[in-house]
Protein backbone atom coordinates (compact mmCIF):
# COMPACT_ATOMS: atom_id res chain seq x y z
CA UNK A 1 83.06 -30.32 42.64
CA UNK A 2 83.92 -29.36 46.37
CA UNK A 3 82.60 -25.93 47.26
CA UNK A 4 84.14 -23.31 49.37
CA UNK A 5 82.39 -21.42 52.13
CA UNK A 6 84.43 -18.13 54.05
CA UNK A 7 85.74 -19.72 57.33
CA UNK A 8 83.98 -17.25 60.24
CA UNK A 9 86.90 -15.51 61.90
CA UNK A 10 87.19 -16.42 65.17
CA UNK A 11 89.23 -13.16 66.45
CA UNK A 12 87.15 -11.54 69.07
CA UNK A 13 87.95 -8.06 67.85
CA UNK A 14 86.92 -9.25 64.20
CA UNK A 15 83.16 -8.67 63.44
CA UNK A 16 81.05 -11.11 62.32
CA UNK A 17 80.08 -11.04 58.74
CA UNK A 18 76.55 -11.67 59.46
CA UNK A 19 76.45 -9.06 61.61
CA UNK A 20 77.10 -6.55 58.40
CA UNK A 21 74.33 -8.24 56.22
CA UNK A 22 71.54 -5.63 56.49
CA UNK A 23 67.71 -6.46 56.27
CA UNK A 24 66.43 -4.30 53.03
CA UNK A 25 62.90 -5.36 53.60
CA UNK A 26 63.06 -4.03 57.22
CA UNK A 27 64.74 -1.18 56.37
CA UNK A 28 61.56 0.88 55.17
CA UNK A 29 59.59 3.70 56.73
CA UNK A 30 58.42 2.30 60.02
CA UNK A 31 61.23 0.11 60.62
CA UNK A 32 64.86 -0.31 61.34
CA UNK A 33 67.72 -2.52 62.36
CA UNK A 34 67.25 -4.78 65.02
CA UNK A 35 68.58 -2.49 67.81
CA UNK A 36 66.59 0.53 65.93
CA UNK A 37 63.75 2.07 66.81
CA UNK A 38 61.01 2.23 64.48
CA UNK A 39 59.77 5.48 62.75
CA UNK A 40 56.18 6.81 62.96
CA UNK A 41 54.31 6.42 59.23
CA UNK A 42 53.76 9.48 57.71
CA UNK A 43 50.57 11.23 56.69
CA UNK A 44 48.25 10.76 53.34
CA UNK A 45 48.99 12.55 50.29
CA UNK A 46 46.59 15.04 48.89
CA UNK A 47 46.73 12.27 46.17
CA UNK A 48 45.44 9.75 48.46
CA UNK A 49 42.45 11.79 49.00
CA UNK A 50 41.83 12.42 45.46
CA UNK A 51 41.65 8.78 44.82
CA UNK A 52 39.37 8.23 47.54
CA UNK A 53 37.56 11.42 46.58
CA UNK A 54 36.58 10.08 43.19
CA UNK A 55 35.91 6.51 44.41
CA UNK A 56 33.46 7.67 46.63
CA UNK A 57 31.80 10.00 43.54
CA UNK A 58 31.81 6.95 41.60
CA UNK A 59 30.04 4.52 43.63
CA UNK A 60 27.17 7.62 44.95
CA UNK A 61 26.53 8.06 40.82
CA UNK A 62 26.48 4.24 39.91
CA UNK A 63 24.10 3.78 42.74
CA UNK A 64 22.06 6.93 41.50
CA UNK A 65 21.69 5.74 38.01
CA UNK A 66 20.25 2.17 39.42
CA UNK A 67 17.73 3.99 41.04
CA UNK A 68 16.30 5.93 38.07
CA UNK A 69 16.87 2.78 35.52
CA UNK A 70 14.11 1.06 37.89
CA UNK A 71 11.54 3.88 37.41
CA UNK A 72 12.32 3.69 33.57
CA UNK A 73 11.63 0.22 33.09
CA UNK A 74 8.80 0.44 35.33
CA UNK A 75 5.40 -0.47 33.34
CA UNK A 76 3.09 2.43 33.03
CA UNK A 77 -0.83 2.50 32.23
CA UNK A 78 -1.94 4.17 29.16
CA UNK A 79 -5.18 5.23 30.73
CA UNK A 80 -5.58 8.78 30.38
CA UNK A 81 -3.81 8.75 26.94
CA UNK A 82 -4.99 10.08 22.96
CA UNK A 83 -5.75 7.15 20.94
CA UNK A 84 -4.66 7.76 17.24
CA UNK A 85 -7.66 7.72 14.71
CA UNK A 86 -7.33 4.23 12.69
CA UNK A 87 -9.63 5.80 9.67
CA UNK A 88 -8.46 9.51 9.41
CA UNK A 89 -10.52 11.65 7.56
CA UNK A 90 -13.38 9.30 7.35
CA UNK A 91 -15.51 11.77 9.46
CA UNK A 92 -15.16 13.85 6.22
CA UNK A 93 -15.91 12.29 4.05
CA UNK A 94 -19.54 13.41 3.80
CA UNK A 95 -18.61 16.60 3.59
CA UNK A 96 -16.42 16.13 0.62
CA UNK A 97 -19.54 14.84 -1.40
CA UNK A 98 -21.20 17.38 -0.89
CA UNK A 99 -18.82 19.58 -2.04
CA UNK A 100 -17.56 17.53 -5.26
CA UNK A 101 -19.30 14.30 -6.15
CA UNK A 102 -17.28 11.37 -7.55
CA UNK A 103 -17.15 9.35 -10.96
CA UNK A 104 -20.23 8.42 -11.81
CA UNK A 105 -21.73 5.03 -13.84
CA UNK A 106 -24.67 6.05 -16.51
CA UNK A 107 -27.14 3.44 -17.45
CA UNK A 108 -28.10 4.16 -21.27
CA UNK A 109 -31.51 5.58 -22.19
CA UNK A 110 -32.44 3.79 -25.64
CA UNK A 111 -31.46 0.75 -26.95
CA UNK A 112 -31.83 -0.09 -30.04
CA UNK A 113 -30.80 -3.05 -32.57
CA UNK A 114 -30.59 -3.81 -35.87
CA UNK A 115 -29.77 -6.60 -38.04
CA UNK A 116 -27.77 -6.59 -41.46
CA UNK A 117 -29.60 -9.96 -42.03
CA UNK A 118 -33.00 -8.78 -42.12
CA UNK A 119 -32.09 -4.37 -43.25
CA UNK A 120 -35.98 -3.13 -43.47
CA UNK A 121 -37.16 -4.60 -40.01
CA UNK A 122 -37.63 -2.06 -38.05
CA UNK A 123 -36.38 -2.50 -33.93
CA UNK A 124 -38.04 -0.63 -30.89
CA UNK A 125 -36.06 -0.14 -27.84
CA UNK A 126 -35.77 -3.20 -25.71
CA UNK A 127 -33.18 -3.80 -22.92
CA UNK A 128 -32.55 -7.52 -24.84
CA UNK A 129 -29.04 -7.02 -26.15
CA UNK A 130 -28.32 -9.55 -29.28
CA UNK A 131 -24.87 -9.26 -30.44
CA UNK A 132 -23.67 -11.47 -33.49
CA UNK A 133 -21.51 -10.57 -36.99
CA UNK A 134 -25.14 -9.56 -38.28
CA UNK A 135 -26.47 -8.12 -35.01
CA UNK A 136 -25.24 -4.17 -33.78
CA UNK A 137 -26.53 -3.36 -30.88
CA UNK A 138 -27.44 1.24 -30.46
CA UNK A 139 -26.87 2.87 -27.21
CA UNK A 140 -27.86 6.70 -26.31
CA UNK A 141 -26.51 7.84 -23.18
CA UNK A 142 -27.95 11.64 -21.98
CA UNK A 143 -24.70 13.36 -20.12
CA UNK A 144 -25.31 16.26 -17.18
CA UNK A 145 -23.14 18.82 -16.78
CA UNK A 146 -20.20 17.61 -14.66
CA UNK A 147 -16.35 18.39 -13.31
CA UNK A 148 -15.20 14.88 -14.89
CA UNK A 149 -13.66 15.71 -18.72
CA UNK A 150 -13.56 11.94 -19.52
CA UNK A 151 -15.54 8.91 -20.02
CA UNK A 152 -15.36 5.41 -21.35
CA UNK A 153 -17.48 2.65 -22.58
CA UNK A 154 -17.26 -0.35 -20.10
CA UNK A 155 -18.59 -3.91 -20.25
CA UNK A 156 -19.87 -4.40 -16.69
CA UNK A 157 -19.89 -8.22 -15.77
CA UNK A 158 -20.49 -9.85 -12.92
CA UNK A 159 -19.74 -12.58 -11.13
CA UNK A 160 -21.30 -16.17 -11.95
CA UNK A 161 -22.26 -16.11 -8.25
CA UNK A 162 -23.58 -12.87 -8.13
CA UNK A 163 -25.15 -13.18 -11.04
CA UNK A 164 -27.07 -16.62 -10.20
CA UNK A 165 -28.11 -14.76 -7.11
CA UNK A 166 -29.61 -11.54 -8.47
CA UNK A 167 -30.91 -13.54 -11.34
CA UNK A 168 -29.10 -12.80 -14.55
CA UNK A 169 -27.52 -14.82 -16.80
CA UNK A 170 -25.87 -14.81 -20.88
CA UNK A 171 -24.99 -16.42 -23.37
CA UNK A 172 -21.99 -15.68 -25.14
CA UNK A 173 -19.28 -17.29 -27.76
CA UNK A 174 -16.31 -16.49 -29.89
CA UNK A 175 -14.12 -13.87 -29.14
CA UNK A 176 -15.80 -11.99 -26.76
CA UNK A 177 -12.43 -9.87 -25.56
CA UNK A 178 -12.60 -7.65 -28.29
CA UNK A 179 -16.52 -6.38 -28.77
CA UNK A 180 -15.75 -3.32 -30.82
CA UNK A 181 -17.14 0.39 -29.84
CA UNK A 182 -18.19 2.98 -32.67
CA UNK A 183 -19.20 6.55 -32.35
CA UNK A 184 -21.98 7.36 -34.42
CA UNK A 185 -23.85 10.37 -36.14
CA UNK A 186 -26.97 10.53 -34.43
CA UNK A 187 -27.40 13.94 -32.29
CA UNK A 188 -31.06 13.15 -31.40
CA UNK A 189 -32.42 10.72 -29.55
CA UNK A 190 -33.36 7.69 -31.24
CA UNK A 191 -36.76 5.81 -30.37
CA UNK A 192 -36.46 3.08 -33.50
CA UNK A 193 -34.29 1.71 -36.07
CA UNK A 194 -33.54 -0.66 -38.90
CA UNK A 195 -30.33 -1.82 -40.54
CA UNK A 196 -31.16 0.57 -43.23
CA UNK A 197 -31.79 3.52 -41.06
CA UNK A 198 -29.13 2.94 -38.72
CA UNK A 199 -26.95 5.99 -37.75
CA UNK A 200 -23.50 5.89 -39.54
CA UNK A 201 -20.32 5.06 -38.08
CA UNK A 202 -17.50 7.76 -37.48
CA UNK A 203 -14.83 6.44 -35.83
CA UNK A 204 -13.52 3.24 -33.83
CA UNK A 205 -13.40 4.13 -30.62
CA UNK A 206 -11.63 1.30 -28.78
CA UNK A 207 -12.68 -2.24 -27.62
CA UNK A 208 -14.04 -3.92 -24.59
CA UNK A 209 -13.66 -7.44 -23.38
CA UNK A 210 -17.58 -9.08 -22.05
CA UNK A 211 -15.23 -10.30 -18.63
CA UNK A 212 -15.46 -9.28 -14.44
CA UNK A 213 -13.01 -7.25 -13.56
CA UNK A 214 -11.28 -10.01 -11.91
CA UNK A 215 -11.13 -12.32 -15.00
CA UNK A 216 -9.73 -9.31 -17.01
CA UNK A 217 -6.62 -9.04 -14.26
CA UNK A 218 -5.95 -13.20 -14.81
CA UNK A 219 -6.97 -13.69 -18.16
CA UNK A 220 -5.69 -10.84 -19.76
CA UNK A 221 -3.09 -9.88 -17.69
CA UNK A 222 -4.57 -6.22 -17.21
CA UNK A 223 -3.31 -4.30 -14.97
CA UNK A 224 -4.55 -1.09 -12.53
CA UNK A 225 -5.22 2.04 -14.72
CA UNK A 226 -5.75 0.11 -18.30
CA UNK A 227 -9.08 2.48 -18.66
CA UNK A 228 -5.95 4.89 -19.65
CA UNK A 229 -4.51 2.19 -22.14
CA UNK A 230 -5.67 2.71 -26.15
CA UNK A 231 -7.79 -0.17 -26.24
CA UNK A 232 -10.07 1.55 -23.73
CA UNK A 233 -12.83 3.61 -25.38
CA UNK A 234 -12.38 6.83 -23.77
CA UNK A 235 -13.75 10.07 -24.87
CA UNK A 236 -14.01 13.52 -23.57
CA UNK A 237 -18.04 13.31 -22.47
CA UNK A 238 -18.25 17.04 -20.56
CA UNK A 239 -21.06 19.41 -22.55
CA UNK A 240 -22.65 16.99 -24.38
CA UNK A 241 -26.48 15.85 -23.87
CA UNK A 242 -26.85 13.09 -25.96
CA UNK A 243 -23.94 10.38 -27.13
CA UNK A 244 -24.70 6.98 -29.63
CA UNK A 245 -22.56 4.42 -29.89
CA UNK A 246 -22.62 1.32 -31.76
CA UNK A 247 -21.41 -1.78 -29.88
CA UNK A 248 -20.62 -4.64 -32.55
CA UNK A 249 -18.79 -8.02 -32.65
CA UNK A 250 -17.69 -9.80 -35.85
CA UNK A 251 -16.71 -12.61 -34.68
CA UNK A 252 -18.62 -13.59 -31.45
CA UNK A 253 -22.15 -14.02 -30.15
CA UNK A 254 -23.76 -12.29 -27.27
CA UNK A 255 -27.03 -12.39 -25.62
CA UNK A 256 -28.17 -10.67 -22.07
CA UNK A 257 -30.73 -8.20 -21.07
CA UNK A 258 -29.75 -5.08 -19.81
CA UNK A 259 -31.60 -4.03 -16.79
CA UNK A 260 -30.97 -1.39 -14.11
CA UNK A 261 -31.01 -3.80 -11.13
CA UNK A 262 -27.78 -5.21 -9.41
CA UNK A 263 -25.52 -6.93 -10.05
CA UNK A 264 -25.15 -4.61 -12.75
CA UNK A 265 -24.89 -6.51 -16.50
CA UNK A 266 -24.29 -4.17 -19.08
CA UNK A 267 -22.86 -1.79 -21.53
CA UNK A 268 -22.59 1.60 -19.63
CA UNK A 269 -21.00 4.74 -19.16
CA UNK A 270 -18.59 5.89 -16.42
CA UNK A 271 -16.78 8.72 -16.12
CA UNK A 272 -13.34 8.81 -15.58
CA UNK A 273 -11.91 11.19 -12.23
């Protein structure tokens, strides 16, 4: 399709149509039409300034804060500083046991057997323990006055390694996890016995298992805090001077000596805190 373009005029008196086209981009502050004169800029606003004010703020605090973020990061000796205590209180301790002294372990005075097999022979004391369904074994423990209300019965065991080096050794069978303990009537001390004359029984007291400690944890599955548990022969033991028990097994056999050497291997009597 032919397109159609406005003829220019060729009358002299009749302006050119260009000539009427005005520049807009040229027509702004600072300029004008061709034969114009341009116009001087005018000044900044007092929101020019502002914006430069705060620009220049900005940059004077970001460059502050770079400074300071160097010293923090900066390493720093500890010379010169306190040095927490790793074992606090430990310098008191010797104080403290002076003041109250802890559970205490009592090795028995006599012991004594006797034998339902043979009831008129007569036994001494003798640390050799012989435990069997015919064999009781007597202990006497003598009690000082003390702060601790509770005690127990405990079957001290050893090791096999400690025991081979300090020179000890038993012989045990059958069930040895539940050697019985019985209080008995005897308020004086006791220096011989037969089956006969033994002292009687009064009550059942609880039972002990002829195990170390850590045996006891795997074996029996004991935990922390059984000497609290029923099984555990406890007894209130403060204001009494002498205490006889009677440790028995009916269906095991035992067979140590008792002496008061370490590693301890015994029957004794510990007070509870």
């Amino acid at each position: 399709m032919s397109s159609y373009f406005q003829l220019q005029s060729h009358d002299p008196d009749t302006p050119d149509v260009d000539e009427n086209v005005k520049h807009p981009l040229l027509n702004g502050e600072g300029f004008s039409d061709q034969d114009g004169i341009a116009s001087p800029p005018k000044g900044r606003s007092w929101s020019d300034w502002l914006t430069l004010g705060l620009s220049v703020l900005m940059m004077a605090t970001s460059f502050a804060l770079y400074v300071d973020s160097t010293k923090i990061v900066a390493p720093r000796s500890a010379d010169g500083l306190r040095k927490p205590d790793a074992y606090p209180g430990l310098d008191s301790v010797p104080e403290f046991r002076k003041k109250k002294k802890g559970p205490l372990m009592w090795f028995p005075g006599p012991i004594l057997r006797a034998n339902r097999a043979q009831p008129d022979e007569i036994y001494g004391r003798s640390p050799h323990v012989v435990l069997s369904p015919t064999d009781s074994m007597f202990y006497q423990f003598r009690i000082k006055e003390n702060n601790f209300q509770w005690c127990y019965i405990e079957a001290v065991v050893p090791t096999a390694q400690a025991a081979a080096e300090g020179g000890k050794s038993f012989v045990g069978s059958g069930d040895l996890y539940n050697i019985q303990i019985w209080n008995v009537s005897a308020p004086q001390k006791l220096e011989s016995m037969s089956w006969n004359t033994r002292p009687e029984r009064v009550e059942l007291m609880g039972t002990v298992a002829w195990l170390n400690e850590r045996e006891r944890m795997k074996v029996l599955d004991w935990e922390d805090g059984w000497q609290m548990k029923p099984q555990a022969p406890r007894f209130p033991c403060n204001g009494h001077k002498w205490m006889t028990f009677e440790v028995a097994c009916d269906n095991c056999t035992l067979e140590f000596d008792q002496i008061f050497s370490d590693p301890a291997m015994a029957f004794d009597l510990l007070q509870l805190a």
